[in-house]
PDB file of N, CA and C in Angstrom:
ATOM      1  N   UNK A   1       6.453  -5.380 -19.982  1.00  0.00           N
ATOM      2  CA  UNK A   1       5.441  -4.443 -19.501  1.00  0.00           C
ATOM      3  C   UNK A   1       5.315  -4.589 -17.989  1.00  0.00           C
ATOM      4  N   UNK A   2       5.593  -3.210 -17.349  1.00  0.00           N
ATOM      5  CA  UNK A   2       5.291  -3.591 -15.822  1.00  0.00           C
ATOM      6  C   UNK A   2       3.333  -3.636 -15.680  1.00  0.00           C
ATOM      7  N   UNK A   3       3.447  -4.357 -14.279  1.00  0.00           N
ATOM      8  CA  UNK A   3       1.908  -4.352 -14.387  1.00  0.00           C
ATOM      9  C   UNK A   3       2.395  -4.704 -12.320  1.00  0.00           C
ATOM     10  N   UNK A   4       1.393  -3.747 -11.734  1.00  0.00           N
ATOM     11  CA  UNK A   4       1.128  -3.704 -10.516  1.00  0.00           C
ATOM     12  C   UNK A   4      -0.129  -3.870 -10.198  1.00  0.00           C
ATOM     13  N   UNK A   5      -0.394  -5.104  -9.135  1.00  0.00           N
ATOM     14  CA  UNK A   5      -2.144  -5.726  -9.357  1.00  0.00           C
ATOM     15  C   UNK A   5      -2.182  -5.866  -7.505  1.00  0.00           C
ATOM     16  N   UNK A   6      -3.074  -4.883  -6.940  1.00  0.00           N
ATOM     17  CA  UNK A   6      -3.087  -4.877  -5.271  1.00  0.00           C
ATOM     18  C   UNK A   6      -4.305  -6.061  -5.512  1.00  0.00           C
ATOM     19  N   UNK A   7      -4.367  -6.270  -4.450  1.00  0.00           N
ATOM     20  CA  UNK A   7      -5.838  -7.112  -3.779  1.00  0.00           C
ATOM     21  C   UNK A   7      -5.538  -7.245  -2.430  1.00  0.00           C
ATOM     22  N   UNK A   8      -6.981  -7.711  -1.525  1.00  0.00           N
ATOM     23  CA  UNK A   8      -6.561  -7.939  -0.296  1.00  0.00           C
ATOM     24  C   UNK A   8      -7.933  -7.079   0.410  1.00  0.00           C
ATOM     25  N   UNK A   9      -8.137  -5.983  -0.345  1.00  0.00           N
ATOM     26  CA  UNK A   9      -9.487  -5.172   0.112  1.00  0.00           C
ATOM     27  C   UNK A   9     -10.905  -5.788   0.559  1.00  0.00           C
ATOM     28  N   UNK A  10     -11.626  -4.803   1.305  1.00  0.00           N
ATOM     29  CA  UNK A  10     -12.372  -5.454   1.842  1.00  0.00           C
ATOM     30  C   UNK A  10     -13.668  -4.183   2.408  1.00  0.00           C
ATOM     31  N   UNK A  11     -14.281  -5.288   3.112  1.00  0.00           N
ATOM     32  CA  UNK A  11     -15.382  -4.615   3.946  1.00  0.00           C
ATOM     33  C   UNK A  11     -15.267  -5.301   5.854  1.00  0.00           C
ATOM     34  N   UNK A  12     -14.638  -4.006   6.293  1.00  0.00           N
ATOM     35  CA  UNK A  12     -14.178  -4.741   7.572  1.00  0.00           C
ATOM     36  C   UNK A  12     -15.001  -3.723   8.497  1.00  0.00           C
ATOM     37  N   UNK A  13     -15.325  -4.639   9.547  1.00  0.00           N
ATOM     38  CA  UNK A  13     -15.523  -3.660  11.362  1.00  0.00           C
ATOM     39  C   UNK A  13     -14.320  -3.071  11.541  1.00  0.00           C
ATOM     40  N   UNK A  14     -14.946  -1.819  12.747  1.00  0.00           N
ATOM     41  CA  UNK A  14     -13.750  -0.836  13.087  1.00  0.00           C
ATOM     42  C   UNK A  14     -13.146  -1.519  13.892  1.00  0.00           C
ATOM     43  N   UNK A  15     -11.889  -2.036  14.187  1.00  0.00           N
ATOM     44  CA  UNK A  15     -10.812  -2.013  14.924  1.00  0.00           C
ATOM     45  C   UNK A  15     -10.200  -3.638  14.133  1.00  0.00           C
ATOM     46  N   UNK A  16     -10.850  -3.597  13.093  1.00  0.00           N
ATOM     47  CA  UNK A  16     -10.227  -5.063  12.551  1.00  0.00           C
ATOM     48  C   UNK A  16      -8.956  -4.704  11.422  1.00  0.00           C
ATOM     49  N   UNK A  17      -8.556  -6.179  11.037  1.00  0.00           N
ATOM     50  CA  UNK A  17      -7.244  -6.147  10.198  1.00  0.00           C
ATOM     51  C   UNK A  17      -7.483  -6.522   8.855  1.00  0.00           C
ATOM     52  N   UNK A  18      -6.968  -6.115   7.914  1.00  0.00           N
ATOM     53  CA  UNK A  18      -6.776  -6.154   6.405  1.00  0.00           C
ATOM     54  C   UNK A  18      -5.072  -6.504   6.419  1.00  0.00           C
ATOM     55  N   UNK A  19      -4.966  -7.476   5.113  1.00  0.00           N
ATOM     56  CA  UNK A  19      -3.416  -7.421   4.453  1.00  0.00           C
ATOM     57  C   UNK A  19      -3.593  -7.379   3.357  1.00  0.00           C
ATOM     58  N   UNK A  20      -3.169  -6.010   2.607  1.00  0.00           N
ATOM     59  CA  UNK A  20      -2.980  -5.822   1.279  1.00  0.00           C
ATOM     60  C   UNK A  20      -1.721  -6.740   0.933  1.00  0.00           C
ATOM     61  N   UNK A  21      -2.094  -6.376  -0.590  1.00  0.00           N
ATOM     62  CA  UNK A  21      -0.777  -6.896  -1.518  1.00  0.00           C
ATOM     63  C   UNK A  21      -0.591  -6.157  -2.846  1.00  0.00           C
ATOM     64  N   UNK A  22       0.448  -6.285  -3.404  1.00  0.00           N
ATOM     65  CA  UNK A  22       0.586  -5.793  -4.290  1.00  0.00           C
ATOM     66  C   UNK A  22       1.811  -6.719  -5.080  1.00  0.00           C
ATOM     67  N   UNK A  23       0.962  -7.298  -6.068  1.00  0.00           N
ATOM     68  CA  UNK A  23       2.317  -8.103  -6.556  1.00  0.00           C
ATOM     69  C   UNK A  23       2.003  -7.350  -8.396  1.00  0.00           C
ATOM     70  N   UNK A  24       3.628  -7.510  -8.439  1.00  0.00           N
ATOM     71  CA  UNK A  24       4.514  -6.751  -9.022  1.00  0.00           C
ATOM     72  C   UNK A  24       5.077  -7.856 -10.526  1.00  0.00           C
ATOM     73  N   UNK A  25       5.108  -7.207 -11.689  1.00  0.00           N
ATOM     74  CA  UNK A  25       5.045  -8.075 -12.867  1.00  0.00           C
ATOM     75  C   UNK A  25       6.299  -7.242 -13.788  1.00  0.00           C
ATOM     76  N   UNK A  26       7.008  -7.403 -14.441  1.00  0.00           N
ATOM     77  CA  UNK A  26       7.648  -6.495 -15.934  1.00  0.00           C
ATOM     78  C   UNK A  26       8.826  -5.932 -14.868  1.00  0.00           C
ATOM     79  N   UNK A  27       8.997  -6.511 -13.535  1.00  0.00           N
ATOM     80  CA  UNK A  27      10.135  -5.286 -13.208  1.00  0.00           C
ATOM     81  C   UNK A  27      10.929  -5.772 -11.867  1.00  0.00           C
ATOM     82  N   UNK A  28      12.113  -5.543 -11.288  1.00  0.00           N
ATOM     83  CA  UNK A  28      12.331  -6.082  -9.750  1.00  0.00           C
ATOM     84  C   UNK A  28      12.249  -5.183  -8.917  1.00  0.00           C
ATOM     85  N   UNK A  29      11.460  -5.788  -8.023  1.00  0.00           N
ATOM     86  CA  UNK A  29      10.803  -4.578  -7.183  1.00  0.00           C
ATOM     87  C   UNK A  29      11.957  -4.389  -5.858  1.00  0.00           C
ATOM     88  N   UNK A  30      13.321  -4.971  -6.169  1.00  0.00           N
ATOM     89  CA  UNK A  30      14.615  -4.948  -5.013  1.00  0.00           C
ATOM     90  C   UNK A  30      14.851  -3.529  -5.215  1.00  0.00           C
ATOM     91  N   UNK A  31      15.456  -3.104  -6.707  1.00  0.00           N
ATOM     92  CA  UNK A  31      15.882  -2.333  -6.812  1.00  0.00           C
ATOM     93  C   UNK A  31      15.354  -1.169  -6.851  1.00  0.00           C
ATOM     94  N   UNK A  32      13.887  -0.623  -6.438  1.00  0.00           N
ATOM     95  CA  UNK A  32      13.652   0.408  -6.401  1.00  0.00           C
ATOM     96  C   UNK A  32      12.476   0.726  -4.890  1.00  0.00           C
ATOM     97  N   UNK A  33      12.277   2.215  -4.511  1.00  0.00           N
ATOM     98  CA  UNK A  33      11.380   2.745  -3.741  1.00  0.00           C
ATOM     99  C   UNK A  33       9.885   2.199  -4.003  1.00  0.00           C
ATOM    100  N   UNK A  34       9.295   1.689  -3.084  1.00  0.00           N
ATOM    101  CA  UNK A  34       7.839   1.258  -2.979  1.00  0.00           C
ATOM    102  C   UNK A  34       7.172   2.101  -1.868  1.00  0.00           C
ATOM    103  N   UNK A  35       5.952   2.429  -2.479  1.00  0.00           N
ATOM    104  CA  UNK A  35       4.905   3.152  -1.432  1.00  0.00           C
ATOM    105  C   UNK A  35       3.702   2.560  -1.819  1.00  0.00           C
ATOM    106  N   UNK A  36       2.991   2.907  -0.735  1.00  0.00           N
ATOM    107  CA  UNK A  36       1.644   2.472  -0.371  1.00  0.00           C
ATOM    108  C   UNK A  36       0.691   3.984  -0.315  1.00  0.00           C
ATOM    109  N   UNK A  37      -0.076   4.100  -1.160  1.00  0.00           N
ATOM    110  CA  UNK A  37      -1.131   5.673  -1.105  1.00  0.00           C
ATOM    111  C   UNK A  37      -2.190   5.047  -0.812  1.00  0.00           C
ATOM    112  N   UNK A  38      -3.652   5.967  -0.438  1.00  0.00           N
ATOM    113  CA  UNK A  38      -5.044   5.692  -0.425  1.00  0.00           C
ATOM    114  C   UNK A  38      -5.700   7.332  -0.865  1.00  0.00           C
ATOM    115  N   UNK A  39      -6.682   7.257  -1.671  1.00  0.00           N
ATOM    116  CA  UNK A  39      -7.761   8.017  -1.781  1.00  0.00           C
ATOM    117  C   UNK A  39      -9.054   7.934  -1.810  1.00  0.00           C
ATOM    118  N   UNK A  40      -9.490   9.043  -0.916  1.00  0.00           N
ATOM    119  CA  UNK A  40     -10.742   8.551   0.149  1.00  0.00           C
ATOM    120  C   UNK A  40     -11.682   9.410  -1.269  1.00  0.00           C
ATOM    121  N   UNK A  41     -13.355   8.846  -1.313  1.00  0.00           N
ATOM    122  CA  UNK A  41     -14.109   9.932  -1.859  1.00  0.00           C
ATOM    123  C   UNK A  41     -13.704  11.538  -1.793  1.00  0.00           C
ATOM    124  N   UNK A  42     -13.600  12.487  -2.771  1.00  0.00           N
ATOM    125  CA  UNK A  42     -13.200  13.845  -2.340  1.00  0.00           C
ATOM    126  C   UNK A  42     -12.142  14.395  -1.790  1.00  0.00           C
ATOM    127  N   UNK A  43     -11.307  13.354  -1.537  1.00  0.00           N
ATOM    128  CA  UNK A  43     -10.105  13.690  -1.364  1.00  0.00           C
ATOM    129  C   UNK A  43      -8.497  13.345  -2.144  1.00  0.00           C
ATOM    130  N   UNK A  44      -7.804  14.505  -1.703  1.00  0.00           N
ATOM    131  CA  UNK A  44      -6.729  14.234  -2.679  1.00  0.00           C
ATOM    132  C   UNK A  44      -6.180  12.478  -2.231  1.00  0.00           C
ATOM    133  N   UNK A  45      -5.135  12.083  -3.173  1.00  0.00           N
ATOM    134  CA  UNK A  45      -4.461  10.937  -2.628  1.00  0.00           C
ATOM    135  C   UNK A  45      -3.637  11.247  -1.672  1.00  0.00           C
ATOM    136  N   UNK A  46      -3.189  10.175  -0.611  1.00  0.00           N
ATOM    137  CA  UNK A  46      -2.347  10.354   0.397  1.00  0.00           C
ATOM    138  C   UNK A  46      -1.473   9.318   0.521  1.00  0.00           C
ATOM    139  N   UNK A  47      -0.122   9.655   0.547  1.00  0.00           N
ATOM    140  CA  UNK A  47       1.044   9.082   1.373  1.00  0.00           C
ATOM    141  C   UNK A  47       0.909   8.571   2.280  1.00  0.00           C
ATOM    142  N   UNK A  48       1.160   6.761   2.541  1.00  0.00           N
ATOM    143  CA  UNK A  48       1.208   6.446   3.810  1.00  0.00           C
ATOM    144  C   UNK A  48       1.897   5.605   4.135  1.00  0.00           C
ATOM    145  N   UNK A  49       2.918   4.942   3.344  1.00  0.00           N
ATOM    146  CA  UNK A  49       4.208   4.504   3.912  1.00  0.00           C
ATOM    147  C   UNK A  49       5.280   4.110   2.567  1.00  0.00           C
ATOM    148  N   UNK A  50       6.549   4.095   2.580  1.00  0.00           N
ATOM    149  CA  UNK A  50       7.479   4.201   1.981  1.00  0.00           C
ATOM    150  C   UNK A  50       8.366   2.286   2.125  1.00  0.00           C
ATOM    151  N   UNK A  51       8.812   1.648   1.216  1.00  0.00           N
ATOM    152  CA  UNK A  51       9.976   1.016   1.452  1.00  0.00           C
ATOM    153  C   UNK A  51      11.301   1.804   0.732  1.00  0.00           C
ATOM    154  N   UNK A  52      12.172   1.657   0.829  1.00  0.00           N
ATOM    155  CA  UNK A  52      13.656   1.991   0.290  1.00  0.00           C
ATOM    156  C   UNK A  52      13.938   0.916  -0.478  1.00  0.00           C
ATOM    157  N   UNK A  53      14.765   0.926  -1.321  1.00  0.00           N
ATOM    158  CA  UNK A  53      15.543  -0.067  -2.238  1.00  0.00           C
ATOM    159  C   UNK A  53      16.454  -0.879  -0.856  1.00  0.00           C
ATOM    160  N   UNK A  54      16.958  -0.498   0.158  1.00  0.00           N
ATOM    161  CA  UNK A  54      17.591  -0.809   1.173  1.00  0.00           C
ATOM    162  C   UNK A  54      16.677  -1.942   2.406  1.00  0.00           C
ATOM    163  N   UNK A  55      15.136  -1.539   2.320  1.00  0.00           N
ATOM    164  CA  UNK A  55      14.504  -2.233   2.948  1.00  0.00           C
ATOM    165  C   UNK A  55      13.995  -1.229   3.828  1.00  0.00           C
ATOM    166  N   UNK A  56      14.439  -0.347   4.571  1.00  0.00           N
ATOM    167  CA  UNK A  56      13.949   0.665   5.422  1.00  0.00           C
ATOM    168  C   UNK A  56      12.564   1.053   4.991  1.00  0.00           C
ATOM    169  N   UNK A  57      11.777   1.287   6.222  1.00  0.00           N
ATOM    170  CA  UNK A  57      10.209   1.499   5.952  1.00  0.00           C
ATOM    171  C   UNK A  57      10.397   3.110   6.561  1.00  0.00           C
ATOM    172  N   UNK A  58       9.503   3.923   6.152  1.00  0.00           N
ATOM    173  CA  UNK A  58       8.913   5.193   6.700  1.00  0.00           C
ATOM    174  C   UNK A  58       7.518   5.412   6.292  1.00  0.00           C
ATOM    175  N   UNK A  59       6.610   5.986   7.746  1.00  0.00           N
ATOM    176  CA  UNK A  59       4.711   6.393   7.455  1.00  0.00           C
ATOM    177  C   UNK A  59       4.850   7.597   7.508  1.00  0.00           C
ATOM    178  N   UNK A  60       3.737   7.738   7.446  1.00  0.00           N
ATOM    179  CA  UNK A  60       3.139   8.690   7.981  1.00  0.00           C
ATOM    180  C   UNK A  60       2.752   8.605   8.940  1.00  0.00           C
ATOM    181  N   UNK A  61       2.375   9.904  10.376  1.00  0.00           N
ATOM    182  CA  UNK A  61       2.480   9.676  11.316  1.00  0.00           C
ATOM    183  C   UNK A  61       1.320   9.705  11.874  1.00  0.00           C
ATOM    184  N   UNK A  62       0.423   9.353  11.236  1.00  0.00           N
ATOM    185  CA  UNK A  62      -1.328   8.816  11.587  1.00  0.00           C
ATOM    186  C   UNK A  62      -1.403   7.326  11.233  1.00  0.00           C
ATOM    187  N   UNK A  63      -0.460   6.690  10.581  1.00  0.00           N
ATOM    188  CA  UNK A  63      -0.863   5.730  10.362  1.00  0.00           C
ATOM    189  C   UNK A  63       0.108   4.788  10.994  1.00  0.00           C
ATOM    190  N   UNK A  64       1.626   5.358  11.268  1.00  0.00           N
ATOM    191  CA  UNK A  64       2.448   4.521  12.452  1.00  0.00           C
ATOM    192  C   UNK A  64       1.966   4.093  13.185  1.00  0.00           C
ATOM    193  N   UNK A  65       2.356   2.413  13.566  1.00  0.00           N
ATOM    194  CA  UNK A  65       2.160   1.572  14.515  1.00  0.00           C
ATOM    195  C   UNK A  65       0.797   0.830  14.124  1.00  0.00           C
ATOM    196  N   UNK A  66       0.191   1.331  13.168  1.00  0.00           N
ATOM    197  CA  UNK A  66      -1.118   0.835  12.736  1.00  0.00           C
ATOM    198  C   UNK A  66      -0.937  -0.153  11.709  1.00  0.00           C
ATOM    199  N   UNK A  67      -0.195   0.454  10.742  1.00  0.00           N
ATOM    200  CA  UNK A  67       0.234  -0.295   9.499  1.00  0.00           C
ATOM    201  C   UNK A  67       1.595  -0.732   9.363  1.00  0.00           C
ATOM    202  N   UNK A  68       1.797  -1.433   8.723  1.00  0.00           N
ATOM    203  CA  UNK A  68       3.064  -1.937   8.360  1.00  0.00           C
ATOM    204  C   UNK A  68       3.546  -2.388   6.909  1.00  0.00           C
ATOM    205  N   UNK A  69       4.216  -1.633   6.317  1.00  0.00           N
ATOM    206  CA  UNK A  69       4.940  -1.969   4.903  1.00  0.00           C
ATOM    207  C   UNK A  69       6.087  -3.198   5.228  1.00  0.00           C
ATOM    208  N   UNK A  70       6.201  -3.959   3.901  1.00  0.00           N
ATOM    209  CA  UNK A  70       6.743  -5.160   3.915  1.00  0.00           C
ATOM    210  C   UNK A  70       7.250  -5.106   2.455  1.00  0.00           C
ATOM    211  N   UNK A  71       8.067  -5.926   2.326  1.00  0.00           N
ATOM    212  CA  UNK A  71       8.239  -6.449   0.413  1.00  0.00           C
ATOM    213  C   UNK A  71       9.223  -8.063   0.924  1.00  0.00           C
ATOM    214  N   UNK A  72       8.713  -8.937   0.112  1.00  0.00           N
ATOM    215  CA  UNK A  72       9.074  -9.967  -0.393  1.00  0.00           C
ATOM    216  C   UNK A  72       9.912 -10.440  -1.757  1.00  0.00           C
ATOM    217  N   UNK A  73      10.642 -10.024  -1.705  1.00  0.00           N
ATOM    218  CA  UNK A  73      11.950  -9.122  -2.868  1.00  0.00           C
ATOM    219  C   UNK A  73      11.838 -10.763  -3.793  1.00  0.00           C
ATOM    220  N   UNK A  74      11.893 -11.833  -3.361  1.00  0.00           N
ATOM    221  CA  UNK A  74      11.397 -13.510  -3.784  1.00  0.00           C
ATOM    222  C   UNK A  74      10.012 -13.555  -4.642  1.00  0.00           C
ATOM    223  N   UNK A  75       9.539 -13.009  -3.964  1.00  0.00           N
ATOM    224  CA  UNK A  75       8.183 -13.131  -4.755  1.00  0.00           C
ATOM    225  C   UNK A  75       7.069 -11.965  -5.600  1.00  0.00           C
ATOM    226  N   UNK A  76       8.618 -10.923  -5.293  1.00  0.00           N
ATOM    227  CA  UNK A  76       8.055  -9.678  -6.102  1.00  0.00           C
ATOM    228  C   UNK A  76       6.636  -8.969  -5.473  1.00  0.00           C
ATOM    229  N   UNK A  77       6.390  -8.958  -4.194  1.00  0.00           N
ATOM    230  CA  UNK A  77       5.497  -8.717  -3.407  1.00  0.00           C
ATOM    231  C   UNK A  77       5.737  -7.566  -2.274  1.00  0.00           C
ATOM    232  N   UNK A  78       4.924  -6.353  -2.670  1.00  0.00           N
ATOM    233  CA  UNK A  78       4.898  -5.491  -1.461  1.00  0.00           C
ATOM    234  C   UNK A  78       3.304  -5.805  -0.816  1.00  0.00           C
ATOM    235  N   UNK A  79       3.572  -5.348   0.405  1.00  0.00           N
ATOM    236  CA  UNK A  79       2.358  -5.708   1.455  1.00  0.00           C
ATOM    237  C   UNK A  79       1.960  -4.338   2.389  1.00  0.00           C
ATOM    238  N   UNK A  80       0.932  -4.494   2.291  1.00  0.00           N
ATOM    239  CA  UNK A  80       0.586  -3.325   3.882  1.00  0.00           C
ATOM    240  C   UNK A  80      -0.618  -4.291   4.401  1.00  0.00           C
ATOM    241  N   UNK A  81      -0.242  -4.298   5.457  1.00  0.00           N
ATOM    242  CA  UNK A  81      -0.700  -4.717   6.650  1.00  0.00           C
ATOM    243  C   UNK A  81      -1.717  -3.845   7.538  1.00  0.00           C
ATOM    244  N   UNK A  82      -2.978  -3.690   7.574  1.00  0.00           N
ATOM    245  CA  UNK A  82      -3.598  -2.751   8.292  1.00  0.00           C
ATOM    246  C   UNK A  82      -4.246  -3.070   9.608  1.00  0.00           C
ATOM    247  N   UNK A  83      -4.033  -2.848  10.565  1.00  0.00           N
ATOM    248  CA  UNK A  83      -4.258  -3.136  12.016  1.00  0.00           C
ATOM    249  C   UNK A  83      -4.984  -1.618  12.623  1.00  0.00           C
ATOM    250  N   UNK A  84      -6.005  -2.261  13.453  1.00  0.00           N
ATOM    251  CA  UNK A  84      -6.348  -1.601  14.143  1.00  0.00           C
ATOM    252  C   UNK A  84      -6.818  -0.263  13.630  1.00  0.00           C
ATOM    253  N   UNK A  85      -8.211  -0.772  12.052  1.00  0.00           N
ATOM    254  CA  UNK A  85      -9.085   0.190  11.342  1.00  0.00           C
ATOM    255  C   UNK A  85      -9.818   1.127  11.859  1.00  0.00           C
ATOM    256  N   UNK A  86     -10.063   2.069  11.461  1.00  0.00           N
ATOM    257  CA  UNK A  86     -10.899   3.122  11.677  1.00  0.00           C
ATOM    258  C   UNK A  86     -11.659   3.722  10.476  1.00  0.00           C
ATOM    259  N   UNK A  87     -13.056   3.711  10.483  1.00  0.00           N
ATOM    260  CA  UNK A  87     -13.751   4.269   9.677  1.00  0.00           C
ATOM    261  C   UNK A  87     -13.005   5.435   8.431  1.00  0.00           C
ATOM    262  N   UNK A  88     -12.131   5.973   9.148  1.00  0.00           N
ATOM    263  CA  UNK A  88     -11.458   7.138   8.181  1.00  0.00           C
ATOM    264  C   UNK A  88     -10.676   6.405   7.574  1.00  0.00           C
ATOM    265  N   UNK A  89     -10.143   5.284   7.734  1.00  0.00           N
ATOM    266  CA  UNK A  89      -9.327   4.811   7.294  1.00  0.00           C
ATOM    267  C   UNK A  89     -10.000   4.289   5.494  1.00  0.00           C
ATOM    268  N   UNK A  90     -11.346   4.429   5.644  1.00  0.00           N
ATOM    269  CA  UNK A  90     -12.248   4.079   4.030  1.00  0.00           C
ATOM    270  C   UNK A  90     -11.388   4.794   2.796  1.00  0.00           C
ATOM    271  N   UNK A  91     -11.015   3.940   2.452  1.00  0.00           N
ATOM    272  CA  UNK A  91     -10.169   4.425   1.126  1.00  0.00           C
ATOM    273  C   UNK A  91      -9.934   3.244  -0.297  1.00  0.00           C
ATOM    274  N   UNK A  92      -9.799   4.111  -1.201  1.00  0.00           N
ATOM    275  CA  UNK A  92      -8.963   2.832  -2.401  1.00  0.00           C
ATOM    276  C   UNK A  92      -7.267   3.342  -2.068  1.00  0.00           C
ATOM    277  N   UNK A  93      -6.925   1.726  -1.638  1.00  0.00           N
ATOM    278  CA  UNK A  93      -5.511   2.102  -1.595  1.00  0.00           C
ATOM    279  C   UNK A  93      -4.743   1.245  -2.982  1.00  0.00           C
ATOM    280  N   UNK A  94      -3.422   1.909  -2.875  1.00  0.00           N
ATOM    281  CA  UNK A  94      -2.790   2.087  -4.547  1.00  0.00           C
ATOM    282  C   UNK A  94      -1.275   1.705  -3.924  1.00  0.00           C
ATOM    283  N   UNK A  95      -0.324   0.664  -4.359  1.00  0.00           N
ATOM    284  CA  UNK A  95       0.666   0.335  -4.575  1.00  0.00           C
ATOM    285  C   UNK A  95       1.625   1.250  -5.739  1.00  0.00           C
ATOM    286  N   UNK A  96       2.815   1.652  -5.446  1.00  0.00           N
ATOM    287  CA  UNK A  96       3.364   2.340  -6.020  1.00  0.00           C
ATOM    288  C   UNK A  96       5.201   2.097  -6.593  1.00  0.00           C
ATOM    289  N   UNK A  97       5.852   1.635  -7.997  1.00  0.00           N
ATOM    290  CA  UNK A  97       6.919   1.725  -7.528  1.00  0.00           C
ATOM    291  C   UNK A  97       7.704   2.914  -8.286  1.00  0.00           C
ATOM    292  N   UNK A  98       8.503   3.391  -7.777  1.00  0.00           N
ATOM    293  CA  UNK A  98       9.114   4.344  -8.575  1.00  0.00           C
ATOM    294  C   UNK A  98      10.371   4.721  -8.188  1.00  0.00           C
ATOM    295  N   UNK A  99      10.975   5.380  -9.116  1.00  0.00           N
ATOM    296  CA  UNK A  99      12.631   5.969  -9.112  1.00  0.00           C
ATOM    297  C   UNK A  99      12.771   7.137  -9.697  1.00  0.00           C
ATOM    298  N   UNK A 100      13.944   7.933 -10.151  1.00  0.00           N
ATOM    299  CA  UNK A 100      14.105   9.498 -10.683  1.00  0.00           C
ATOM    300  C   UNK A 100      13.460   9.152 -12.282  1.00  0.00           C
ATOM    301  N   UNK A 101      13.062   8.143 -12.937  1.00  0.00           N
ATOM    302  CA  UNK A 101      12.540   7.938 -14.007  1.00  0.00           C
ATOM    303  C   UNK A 101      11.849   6.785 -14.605  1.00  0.00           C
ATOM    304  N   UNK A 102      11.121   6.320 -13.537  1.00  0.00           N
ATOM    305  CA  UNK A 102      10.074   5.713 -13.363  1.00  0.00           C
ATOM    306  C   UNK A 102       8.871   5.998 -12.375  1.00  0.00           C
ATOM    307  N   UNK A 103       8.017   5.453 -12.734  1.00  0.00           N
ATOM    308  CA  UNK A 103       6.898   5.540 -11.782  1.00  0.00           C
ATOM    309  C   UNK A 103       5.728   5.037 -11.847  1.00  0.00           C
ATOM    310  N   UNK A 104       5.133   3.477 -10.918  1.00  0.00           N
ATOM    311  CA  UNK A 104       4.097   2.792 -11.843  1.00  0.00           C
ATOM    312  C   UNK A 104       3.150   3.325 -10.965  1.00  0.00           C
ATOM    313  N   UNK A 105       1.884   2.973 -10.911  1.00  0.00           N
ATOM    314  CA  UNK A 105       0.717   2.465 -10.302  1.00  0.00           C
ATOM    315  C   UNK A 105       0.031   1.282 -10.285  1.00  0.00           C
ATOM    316  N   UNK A 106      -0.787   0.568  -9.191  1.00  0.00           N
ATOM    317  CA  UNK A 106      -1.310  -0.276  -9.259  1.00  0.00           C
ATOM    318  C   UNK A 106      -2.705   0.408  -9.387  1.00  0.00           C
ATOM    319  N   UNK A 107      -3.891  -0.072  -9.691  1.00  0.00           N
ATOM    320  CA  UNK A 107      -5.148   0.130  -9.995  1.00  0.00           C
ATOM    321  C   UNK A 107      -5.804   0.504  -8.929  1.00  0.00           C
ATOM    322  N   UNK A 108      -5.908  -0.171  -7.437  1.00  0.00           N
ATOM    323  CA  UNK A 108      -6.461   0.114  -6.738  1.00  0.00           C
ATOM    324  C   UNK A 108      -7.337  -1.092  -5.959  1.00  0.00           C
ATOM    325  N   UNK A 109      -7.646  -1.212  -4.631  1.00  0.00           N
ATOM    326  CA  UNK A 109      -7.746  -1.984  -3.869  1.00  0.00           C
ATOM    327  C   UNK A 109      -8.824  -1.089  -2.671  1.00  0.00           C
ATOM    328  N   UNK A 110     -10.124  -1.686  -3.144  1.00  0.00           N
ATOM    329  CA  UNK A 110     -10.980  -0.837  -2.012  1.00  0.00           C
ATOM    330  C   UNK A 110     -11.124  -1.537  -0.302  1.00  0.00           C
ATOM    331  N   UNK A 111     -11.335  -0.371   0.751  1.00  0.00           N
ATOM    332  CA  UNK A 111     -11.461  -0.756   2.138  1.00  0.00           C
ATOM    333  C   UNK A 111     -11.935   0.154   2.358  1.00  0.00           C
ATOM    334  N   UNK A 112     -13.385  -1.057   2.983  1.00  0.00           N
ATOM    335  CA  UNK A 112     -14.061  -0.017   3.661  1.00  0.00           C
ATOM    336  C   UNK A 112     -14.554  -0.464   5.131  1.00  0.00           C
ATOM    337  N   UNK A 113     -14.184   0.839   6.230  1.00  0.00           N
ATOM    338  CA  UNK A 113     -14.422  -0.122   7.454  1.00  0.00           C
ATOM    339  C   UNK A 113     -15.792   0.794   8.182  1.00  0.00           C
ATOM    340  N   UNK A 114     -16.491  -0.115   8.600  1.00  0.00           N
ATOM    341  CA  UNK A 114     -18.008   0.269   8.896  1.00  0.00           C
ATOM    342  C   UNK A 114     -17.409   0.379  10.430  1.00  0.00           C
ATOM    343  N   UNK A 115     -18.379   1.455  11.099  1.00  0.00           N
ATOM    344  CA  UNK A 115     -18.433   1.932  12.708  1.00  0.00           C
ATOM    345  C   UNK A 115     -19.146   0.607  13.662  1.00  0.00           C
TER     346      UNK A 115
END
């Protein structure tokens, strides 16, 4: 059984740092695409950064240079790294792995950053 479990969330000041995690159970997280989403109250979910089975990272381009995706292919661990918060940034963020016929979710990991 896969099972994807984030933690790392929080209640932070604006311009501070969070490190998510997302460790990864039932599956190897080498061989496939990992993303990182968040959904804010009322809003849809959002895309905000990608690993490749290759290692290559891609964001989104509000959140480049801010955040940083990682995986620890050893310890079955993807990471986002959040630097340099902003109130909008208040979201439950969600670990993701998937392929042309798979696709998990993690539960969710709240951050919330006060002004």
């Amino acid at each position: 059984q896969v099972q994807l479990v984030e933690s790392g969330g929080g209640l932070v000041q604006a311009g501070g740092s969070l490190s998510l995690t997302c460790a990864a159970s039932g599956i190897n997280i080498s061989d496939y695409a990992l993303g990182w989403y968040r959904q804010a109250p009322g809003n849809q979910r959002e895309w905000l950064a990608s690993i490749d089975s290759s290692g290559r990272p891609t964001y989104i381009s509000r959140v480049k240079g801010r955040f940083t995706i990682s995986r620890d292919t050893a310890k079955n661990t993807i990471y986002l790294l959040l630097n340099g918060l902003k109130p909008d940034d208040t979201a439950d963020y969600y670990c993701r792995i998937y392929a042309s016929r798979i696709d998990y979710w993690g539960q969710g990991t709240q951050v919330t950053v006060n002004s």
